[in-house]
C-alpha atoms as a PDB file:
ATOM      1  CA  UNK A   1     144.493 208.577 -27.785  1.00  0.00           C
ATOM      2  CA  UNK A   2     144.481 212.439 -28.163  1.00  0.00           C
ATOM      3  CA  UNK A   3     141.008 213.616 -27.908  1.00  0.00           C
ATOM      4  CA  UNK A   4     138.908 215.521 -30.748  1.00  0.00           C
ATOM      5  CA  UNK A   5     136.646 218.291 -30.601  1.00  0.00           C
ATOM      6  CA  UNK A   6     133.673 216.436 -30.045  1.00  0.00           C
ATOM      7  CA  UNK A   7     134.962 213.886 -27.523  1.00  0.00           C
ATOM      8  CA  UNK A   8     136.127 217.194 -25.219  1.00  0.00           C
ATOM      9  CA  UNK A   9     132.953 218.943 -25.703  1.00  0.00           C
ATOM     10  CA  UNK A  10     131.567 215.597 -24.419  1.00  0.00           C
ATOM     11  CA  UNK A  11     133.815 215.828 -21.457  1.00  0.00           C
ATOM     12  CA  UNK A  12     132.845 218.926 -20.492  1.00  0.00           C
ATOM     13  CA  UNK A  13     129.233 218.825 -20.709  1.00  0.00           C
ATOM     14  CA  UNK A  14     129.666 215.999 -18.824  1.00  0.00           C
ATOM     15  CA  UNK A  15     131.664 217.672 -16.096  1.00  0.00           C
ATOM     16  CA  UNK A  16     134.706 214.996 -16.147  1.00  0.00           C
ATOM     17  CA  UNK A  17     136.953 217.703 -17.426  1.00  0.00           C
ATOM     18  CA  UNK A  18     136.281 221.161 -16.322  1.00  0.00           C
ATOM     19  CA  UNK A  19     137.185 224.434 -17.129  1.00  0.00           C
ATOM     20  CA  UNK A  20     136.006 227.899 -15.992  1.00  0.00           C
ATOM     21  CA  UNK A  21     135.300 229.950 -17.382  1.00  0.00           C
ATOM     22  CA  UNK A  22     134.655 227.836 -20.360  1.00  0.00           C
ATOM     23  CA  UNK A  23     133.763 228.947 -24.150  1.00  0.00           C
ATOM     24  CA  UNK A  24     133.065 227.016 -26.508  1.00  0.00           C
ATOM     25  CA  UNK A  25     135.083 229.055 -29.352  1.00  0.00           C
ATOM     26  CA  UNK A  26     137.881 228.111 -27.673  1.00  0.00           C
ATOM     27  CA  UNK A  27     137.564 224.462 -28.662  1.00  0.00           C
ATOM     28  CA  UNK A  28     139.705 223.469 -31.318  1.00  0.00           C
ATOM     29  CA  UNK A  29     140.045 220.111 -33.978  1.00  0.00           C
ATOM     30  CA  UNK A  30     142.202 218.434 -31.367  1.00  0.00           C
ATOM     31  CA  UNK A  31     142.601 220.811 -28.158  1.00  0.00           C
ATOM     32  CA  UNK A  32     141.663 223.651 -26.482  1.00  0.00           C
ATOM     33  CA  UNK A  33     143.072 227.126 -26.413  1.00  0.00           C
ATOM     34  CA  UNK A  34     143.343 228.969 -23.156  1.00  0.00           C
ATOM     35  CA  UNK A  35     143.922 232.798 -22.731  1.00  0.00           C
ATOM     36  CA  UNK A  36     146.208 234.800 -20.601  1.00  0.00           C
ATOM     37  CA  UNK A  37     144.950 236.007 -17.653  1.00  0.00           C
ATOM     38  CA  UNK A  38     146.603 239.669 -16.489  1.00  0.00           C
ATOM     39  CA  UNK A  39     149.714 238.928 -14.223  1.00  0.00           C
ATOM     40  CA  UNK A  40     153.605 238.699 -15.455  1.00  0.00           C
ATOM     41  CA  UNK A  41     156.433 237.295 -13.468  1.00  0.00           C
ATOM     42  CA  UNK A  42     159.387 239.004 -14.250  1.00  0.00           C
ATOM     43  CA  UNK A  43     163.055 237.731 -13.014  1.00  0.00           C
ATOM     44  CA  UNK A  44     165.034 239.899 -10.243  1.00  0.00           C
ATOM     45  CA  UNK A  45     168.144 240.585 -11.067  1.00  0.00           C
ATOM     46  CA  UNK A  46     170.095 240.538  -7.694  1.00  0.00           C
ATOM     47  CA  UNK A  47     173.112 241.424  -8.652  1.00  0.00           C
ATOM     48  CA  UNK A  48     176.548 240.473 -10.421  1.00  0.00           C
ATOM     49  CA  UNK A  49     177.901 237.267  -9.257  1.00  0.00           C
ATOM     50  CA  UNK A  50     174.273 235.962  -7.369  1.00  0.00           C
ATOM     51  CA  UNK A  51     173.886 232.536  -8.127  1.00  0.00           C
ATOM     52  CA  UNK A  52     170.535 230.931  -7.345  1.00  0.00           C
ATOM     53  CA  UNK A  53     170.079 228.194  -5.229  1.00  0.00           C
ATOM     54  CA  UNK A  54     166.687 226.302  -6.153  1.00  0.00           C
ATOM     55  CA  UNK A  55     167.097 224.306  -2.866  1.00  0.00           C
ATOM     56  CA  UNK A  56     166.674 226.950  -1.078  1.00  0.00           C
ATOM     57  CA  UNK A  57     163.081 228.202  -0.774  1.00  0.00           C
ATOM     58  CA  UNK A  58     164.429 232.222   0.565  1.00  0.00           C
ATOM     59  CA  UNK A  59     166.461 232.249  -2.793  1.00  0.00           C
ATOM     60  CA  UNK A  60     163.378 231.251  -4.802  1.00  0.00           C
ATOM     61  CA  UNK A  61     160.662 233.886  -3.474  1.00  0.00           C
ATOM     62  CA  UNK A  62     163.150 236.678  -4.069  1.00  0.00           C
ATOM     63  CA  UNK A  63     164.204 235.419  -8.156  1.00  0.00           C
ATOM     64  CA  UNK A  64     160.525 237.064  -9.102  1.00  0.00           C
ATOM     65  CA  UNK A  65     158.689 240.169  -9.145  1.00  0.00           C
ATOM     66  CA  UNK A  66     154.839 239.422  -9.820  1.00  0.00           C
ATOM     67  CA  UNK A  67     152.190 242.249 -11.414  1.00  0.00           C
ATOM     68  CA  UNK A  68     148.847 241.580 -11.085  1.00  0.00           C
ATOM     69  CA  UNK A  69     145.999 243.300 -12.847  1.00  0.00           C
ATOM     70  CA  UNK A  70     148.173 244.604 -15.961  1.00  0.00           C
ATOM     71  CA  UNK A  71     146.193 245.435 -19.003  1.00  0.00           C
ATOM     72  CA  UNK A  72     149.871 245.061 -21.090  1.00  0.00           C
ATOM     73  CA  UNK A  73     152.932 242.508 -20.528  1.00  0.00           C
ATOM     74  CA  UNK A  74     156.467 242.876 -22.503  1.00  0.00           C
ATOM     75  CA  UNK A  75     158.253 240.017 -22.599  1.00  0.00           C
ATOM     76  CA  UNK A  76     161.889 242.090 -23.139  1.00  0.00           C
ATOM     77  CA  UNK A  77     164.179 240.403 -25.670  1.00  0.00           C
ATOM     78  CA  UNK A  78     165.741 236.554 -24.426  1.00  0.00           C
ATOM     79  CA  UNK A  79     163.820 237.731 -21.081  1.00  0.00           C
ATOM     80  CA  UNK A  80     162.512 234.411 -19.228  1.00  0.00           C
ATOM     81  CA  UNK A  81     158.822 234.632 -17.526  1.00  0.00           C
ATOM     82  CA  UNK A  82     156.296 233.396 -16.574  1.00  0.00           C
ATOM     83  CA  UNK A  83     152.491 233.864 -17.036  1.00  0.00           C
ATOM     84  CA  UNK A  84     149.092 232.499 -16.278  1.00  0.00           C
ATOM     85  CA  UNK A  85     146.265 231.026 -18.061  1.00  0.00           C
ATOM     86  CA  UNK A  86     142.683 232.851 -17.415  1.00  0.00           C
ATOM     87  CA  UNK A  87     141.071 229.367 -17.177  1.00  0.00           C
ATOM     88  CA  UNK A  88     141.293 227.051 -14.396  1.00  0.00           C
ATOM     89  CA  UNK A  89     141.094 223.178 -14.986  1.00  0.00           C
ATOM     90  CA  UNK A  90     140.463 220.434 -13.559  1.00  0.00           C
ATOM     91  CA  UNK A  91     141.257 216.949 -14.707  1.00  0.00           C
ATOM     92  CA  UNK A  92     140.349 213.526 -14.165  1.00  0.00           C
ATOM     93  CA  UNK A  93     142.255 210.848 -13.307  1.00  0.00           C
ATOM     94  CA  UNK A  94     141.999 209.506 -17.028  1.00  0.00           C
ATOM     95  CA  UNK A  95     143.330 212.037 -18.760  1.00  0.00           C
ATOM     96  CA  UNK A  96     146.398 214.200 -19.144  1.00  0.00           C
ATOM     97  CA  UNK A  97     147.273 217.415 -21.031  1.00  0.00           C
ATOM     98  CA  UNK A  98     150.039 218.768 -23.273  1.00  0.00           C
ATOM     99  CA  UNK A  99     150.572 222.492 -23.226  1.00  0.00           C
ATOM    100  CA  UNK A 100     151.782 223.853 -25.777  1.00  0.00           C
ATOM    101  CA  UNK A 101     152.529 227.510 -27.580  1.00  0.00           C
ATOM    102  CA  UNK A 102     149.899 229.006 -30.112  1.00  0.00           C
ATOM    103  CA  UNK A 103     151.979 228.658 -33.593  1.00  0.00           C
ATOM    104  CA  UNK A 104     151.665 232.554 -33.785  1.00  0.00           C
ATOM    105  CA  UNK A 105     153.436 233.475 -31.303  1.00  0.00           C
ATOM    106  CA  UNK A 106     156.401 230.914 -31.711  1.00  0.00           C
ATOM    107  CA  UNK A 107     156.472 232.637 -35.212  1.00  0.00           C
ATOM    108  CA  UNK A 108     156.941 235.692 -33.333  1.00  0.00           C
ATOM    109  CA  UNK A 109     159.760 234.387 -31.488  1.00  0.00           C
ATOM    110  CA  UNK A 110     158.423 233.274 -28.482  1.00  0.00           C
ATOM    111  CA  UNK A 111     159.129 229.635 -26.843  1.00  0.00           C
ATOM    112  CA  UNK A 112     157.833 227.989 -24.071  1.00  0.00           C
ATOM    113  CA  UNK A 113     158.796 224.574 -22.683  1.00  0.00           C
ATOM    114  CA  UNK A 114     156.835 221.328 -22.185  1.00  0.00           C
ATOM    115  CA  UNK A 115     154.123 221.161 -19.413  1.00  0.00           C
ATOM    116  CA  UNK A 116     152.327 218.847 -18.811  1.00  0.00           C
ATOM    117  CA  UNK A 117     149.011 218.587 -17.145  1.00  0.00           C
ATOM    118  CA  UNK A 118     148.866 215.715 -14.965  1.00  0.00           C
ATOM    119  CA  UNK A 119     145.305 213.354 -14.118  1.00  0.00           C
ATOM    120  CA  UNK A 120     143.759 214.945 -11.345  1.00  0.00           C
ATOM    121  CA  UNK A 121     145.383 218.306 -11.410  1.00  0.00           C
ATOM    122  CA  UNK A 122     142.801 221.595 -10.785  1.00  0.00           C
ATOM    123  CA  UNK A 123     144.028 225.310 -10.830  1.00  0.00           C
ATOM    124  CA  UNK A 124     145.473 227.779 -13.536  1.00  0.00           C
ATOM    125  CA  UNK A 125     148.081 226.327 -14.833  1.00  0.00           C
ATOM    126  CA  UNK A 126     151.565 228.827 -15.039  1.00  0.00           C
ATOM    127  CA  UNK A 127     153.528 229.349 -17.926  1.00  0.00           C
ATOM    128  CA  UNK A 128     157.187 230.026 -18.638  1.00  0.00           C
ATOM    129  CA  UNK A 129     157.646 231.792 -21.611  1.00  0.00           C
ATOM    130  CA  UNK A 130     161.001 233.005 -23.413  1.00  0.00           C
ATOM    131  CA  UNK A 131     161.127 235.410 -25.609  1.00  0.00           C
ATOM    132  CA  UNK A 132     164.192 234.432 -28.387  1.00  0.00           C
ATOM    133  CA  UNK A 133     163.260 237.596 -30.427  1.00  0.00           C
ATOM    134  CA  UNK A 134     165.872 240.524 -30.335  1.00  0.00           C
ATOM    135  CA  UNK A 135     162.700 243.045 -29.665  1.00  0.00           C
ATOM    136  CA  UNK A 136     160.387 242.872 -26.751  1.00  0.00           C
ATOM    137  CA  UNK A 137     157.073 241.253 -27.593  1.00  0.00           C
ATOM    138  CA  UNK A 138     153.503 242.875 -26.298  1.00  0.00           C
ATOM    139  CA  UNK A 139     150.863 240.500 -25.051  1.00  0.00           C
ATOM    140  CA  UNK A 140     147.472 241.344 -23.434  1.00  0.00           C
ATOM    141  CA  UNK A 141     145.191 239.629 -21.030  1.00  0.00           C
ATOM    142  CA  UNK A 142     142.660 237.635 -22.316  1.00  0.00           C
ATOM    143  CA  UNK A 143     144.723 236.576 -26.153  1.00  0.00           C
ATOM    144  CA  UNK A 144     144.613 232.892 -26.764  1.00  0.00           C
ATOM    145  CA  UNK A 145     148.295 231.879 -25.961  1.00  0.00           C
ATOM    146  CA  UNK A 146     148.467 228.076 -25.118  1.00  0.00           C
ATOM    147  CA  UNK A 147     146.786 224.824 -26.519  1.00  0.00           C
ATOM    148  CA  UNK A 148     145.870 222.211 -24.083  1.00  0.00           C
ATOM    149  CA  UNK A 149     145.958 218.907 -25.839  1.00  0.00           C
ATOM    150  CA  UNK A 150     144.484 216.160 -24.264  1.00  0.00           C
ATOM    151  CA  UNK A 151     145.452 212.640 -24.021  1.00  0.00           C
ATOM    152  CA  UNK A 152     143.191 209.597 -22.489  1.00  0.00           C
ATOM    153  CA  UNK A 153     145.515 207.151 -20.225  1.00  0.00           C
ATOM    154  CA  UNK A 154     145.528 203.489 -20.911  1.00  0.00           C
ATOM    155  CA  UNK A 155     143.791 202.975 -17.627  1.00  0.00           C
ATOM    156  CA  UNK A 156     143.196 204.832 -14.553  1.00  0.00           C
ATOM    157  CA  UNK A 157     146.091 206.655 -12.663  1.00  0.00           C
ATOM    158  CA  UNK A 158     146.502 204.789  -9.189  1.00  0.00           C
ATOM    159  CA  UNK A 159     147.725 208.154  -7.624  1.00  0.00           C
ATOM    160  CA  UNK A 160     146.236 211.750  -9.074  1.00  0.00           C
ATOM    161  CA  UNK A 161     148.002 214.510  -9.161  1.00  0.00           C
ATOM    162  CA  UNK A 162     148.574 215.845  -5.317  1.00  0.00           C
ATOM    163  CA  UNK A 163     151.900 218.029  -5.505  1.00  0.00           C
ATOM    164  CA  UNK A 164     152.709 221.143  -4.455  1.00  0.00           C
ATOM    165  CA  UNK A 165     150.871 223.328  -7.369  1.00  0.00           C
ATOM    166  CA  UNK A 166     147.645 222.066  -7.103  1.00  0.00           C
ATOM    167  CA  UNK A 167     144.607 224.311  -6.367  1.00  0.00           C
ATOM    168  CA  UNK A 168     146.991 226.921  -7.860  1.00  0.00           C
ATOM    169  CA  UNK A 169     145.234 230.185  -8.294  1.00  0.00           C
ATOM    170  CA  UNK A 170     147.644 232.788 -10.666  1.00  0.00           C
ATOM    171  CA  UNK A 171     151.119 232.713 -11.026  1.00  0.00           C
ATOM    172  CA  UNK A 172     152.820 230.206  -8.637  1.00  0.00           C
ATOM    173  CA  UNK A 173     156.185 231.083  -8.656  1.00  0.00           C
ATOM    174  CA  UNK A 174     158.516 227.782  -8.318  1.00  0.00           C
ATOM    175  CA  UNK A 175     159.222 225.913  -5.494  1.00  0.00           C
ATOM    176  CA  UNK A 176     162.377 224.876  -3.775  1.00  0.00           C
ATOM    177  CA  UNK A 177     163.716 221.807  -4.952  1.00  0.00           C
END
């Protein structure tokens, strides 16, 4: 059952889902619309022939260049990154969460691909974004980007979500695999 408007205003008045810092424009018919916050990930390029090994956690921490505190991102064109939300959530073990990207700026030629919010998961949830668009693309802190959908489970989940991105605060670039 995808929750409406008025059964996630519920929610959050009732504290079982939380976001901060909450507003309650950004509640939508059927979801909830979180803004950017003002960091970019940007790939490294290494150099010709590097391959990248995602079991390797040295490889990983170099692939990215993080910038905090921008007041501007370009996404260059077919450039891969990733981004933040401003909001931080935290869900219950009930309930999951569908990202997806604003219709306006898939129009624009940006994609990004499924994520999912798992029951029990708390931090900012990170973003990776592509542009497909043979221009760069400007974004700015604070735009609505994503919609959080939200989705009540049949029953409780035995296990919530305890993996190695929650609590994330920012960008969490990936880990080894």
């Amino acid at each position: 059952m995808i929750l409406s408007d008025f059964d996630l205003h519920n929610a959050i008045r009732d504290g079982r889902i939380g976001i901060k810092p909450f507003s309650k424009d950004t509640v939508r018919e059927n979801g909830i619309d979180f803004r950017l916050a003002p960091e970019i990930a940007h790939h490294v390029n290494p150099g010709k022939g590097f391959v990248l090994d995602p079991t390797r956690q040295g490889h990983v921490d170099n692939a990215y260049r993080v910038q905090k505190r921008v007041r501007e991102m370009v996404i260059e064109p077919y450039e891969q990154v990733l981004l933040s939300t401003h909001e931080k959530i935290k869900m219950p073990d009930d309930i999951v969460g569908f990202v997806e990207l604003r219709s306006t700026w898939a129009r624009h030629g940006l994609s990004m691909p499924p994520t999912i919010i798992d029951a029990g998961f708390e931090g900012n949830v990170t973003l990776e974004v592509v542009n497909n668009a043979p221009y760069g693309i400007k974004l700015r802190p604070m735009q609505g980007f994503a919609h959080i959908i939200f989705v009540k489970t049949s029953n409780r989940v035995r296990k919530p979500y305890a993996g190695k991105y929650l609590n994330q605060s920012g960008i969490r670039i990936p880990k080894k695999v």
